[in-house]
N, C-alpha and C. Protein backbone atom coordinates (compact mmCIF):
# COMPACT_ATOMS: atom_id res chain seq x y z
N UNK A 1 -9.80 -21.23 -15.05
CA UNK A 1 -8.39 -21.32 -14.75
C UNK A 1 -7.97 -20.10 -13.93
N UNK A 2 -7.04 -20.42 -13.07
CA UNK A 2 -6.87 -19.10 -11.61
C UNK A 2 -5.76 -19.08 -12.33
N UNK A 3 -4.98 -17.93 -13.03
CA UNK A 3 -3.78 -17.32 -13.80
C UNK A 3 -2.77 -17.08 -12.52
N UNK A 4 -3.53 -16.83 -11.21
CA UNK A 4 -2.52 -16.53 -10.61
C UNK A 4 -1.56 -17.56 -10.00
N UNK A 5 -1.75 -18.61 -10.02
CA UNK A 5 -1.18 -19.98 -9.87
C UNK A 5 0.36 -19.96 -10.93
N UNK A 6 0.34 -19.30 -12.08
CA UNK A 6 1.00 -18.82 -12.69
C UNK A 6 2.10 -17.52 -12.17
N UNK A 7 1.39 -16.83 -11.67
CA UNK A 7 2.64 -15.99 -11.21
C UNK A 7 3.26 -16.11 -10.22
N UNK A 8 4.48 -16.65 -10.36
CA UNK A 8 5.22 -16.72 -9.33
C UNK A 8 6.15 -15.63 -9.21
N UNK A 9 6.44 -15.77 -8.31
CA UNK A 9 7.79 -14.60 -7.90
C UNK A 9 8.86 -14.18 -9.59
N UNK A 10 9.11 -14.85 -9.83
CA UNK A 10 10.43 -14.74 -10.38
C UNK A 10 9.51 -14.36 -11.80
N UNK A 11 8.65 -14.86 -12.09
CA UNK A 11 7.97 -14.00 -13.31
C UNK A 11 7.54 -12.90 -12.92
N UNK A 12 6.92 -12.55 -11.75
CA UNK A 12 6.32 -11.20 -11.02
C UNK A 12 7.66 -10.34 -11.77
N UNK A 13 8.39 -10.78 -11.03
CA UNK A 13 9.94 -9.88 -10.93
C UNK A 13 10.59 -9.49 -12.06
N UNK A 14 10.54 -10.50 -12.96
CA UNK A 14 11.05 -10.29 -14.56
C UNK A 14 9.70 -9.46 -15.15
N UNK A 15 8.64 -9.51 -15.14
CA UNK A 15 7.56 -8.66 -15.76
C UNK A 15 7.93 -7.26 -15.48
N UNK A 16 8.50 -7.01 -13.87
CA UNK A 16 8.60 -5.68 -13.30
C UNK A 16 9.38 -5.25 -13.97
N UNK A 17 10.82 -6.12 -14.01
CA UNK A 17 11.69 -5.48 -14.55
C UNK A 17 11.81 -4.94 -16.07
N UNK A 18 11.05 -5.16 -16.37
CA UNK A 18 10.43 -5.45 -18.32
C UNK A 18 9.95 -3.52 -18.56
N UNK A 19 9.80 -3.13 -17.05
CA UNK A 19 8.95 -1.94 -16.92
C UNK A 19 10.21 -1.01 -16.38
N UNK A 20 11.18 -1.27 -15.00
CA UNK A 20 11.85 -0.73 -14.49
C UNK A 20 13.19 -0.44 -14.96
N UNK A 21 13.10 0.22 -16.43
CA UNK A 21 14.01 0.29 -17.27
C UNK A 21 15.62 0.54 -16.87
N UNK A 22 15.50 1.64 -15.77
CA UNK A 22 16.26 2.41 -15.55
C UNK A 22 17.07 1.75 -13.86
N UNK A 23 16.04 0.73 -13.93
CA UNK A 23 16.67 -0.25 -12.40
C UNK A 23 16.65 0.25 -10.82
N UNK A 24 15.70 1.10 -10.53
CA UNK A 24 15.47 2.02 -9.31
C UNK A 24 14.81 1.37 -8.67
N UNK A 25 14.14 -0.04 -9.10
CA UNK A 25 13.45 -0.72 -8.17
C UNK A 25 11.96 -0.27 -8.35
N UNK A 26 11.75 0.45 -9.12
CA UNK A 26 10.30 1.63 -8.87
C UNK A 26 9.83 1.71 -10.46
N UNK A 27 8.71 1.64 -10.79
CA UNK A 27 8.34 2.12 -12.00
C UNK A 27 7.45 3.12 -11.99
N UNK A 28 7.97 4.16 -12.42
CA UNK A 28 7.09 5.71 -12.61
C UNK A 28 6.39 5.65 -13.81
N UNK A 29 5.49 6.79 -13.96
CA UNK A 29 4.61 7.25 -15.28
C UNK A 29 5.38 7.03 -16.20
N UNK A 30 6.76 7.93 -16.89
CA UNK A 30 7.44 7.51 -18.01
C UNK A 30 7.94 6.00 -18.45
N UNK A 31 8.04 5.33 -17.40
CA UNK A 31 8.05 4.07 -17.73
C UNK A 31 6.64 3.05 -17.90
N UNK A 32 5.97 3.29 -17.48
CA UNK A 32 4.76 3.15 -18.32
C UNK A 32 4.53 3.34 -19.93
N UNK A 33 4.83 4.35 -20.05
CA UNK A 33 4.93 5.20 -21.38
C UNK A 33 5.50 4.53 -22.35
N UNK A 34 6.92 4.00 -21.80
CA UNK A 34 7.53 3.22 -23.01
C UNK A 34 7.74 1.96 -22.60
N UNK A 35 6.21 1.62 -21.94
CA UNK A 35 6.47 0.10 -22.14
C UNK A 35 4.91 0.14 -23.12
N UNK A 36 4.10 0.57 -22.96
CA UNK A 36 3.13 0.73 -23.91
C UNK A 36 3.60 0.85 -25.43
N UNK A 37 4.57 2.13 -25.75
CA UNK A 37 5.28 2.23 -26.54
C UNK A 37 5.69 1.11 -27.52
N UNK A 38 6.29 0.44 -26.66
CA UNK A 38 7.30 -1.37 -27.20
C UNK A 38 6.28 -1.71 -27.52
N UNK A 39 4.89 -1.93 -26.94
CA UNK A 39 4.29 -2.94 -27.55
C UNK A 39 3.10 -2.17 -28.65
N UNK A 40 3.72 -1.14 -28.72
CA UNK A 40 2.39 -0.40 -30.54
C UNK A 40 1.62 -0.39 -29.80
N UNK A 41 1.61 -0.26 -28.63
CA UNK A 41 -0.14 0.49 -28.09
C UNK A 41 0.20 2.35 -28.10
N UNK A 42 -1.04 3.15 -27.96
CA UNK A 42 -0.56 4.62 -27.33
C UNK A 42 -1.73 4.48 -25.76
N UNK A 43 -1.16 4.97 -25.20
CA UNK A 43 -2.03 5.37 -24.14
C UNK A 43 -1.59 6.99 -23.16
N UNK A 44 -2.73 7.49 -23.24
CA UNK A 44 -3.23 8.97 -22.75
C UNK A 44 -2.24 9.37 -21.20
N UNK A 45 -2.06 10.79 -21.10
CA UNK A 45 -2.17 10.96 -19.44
C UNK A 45 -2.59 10.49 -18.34
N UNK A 46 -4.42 10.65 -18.72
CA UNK A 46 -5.37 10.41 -18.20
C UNK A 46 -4.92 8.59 -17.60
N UNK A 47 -4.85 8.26 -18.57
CA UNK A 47 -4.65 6.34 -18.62
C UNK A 47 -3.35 6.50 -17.40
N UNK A 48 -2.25 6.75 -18.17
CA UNK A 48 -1.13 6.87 -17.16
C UNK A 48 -2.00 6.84 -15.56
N UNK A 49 -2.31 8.51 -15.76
CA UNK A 49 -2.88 8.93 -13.56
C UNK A 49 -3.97 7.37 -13.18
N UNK A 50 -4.71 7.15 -14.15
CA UNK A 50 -5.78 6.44 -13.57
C UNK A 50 -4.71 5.09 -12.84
N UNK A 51 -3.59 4.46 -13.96
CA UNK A 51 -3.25 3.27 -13.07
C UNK A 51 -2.08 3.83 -12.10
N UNK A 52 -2.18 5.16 -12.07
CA UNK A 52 -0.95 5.26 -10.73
C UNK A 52 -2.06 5.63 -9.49
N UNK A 53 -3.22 5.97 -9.68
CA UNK A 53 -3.93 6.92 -9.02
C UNK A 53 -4.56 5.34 -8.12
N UNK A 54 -4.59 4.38 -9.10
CA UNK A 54 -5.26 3.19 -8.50
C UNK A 54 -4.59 2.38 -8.15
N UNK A 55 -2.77 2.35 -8.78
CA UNK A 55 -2.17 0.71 -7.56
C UNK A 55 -0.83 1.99 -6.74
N UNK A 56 -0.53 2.87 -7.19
CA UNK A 56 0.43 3.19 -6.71
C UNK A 56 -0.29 3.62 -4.45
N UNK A 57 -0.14 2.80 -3.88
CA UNK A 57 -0.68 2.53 -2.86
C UNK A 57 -0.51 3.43 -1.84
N UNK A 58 1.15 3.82 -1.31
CA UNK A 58 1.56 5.28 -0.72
C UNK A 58 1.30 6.41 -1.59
N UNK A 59 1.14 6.48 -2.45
CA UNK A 59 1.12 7.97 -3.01
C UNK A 59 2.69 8.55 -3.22
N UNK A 60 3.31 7.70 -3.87
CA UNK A 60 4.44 8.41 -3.59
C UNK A 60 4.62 8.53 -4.98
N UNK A 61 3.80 8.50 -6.59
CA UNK A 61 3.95 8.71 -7.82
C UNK A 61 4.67 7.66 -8.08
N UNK A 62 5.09 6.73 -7.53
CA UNK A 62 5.58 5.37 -8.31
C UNK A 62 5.25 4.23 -8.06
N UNK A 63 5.10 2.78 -8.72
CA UNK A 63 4.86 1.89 -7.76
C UNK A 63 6.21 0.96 -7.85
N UNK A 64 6.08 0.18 -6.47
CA UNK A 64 7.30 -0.40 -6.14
C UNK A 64 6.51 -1.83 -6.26
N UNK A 65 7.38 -2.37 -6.22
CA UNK A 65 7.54 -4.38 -7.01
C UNK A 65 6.31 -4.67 -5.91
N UNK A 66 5.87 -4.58 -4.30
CA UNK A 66 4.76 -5.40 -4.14
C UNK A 66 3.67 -4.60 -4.60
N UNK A 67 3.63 -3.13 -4.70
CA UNK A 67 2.32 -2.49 -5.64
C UNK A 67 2.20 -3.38 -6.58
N UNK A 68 3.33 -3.60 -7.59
CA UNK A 68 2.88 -4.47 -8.44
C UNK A 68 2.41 -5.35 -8.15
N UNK A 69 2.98 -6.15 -7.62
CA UNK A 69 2.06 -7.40 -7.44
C UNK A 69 0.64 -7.83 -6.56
N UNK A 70 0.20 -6.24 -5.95
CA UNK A 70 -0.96 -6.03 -5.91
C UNK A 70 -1.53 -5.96 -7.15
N UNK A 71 -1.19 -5.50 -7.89
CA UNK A 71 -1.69 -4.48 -9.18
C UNK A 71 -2.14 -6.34 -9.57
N UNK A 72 -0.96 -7.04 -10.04
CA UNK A 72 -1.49 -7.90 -11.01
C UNK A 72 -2.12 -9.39 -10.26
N UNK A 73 -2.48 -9.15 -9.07
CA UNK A 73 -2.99 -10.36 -8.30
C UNK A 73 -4.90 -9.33 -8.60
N UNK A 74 -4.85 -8.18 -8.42
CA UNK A 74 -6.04 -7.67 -7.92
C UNK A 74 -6.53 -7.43 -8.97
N UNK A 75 -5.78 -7.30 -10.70
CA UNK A 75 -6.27 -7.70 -11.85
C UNK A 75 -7.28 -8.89 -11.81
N UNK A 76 -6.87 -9.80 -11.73
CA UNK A 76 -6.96 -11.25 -12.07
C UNK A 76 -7.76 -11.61 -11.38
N UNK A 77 -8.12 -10.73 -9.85
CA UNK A 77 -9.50 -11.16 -8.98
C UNK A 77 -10.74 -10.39 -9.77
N UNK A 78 -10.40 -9.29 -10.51
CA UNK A 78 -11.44 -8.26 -10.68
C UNK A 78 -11.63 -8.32 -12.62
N UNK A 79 -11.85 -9.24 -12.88
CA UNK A 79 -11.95 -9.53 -14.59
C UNK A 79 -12.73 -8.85 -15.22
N UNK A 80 -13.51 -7.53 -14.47
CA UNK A 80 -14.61 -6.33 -14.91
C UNK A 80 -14.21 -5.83 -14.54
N UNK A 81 -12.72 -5.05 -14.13
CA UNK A 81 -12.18 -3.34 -14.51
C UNK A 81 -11.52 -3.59 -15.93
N UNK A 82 -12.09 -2.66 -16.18
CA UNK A 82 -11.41 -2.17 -17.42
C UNK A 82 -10.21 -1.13 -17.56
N UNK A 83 -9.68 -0.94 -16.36
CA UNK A 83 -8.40 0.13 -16.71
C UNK A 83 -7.14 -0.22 -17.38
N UNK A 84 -6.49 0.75 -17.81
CA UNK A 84 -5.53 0.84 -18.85
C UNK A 84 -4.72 -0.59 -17.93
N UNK A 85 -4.26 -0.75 -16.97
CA UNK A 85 -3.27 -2.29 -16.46
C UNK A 85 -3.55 -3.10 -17.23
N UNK A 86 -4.86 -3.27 -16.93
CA UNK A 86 -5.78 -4.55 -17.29
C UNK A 86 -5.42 -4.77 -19.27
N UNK A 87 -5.20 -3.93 -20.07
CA UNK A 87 -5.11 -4.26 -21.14
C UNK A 87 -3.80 -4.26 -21.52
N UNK A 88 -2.55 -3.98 -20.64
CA UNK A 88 -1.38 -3.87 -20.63
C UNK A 88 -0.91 -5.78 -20.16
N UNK A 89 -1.86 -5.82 -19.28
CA UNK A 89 -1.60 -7.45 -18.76
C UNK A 89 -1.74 -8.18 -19.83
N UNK A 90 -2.42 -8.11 -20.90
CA UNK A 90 -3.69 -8.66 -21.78
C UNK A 90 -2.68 -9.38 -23.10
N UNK A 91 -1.52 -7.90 -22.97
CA UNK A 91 -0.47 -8.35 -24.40
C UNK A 91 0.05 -9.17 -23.94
């Protein structure tokens, strides 16, 4: 089953927003933090840099809504990374 057939826009967008607490359009490290948080996971610094270090695409320390949806299209092609996204997608 291709999951991504499943994401459409408007779920892309509501997932983001699930993250972009504060509504800047952008989700930074701390928001990471307490979206892990909500769901009783903990996850590290380290975890944090690795998934900014890997979708945040400009380098600008945040990712913006199509990072994301790099992030969770390039999940779903790659079902052997194991980085912290990948188990954030998972809940």
């Amino acid at each position: 089953m291709d999951i991504r057939k499943y994401l459409t826009n408007e779920r892309v967008e509501a997932l983001f927003k699930s993250f972009d607490v504060d509504d800047n359009d952008l989700i930074e490290p701390a928001n990471i933090r307490d979206a892990f948080t909500k769901l009783g996971k903990d996850i590290t610094d380290g975890e944090i840099r690795t998934i900014m270090m890997t979708h945040d695409e400009n380098n600008d320390g945040k990712i913006s809504l199509e990072e994301f949806k790099n992030m969770l299209l390039g999940c779903h092609i790659s079902n052997d990374e194991k980085d912290a996204s990948i188990v954030l997608l998972k809940e």
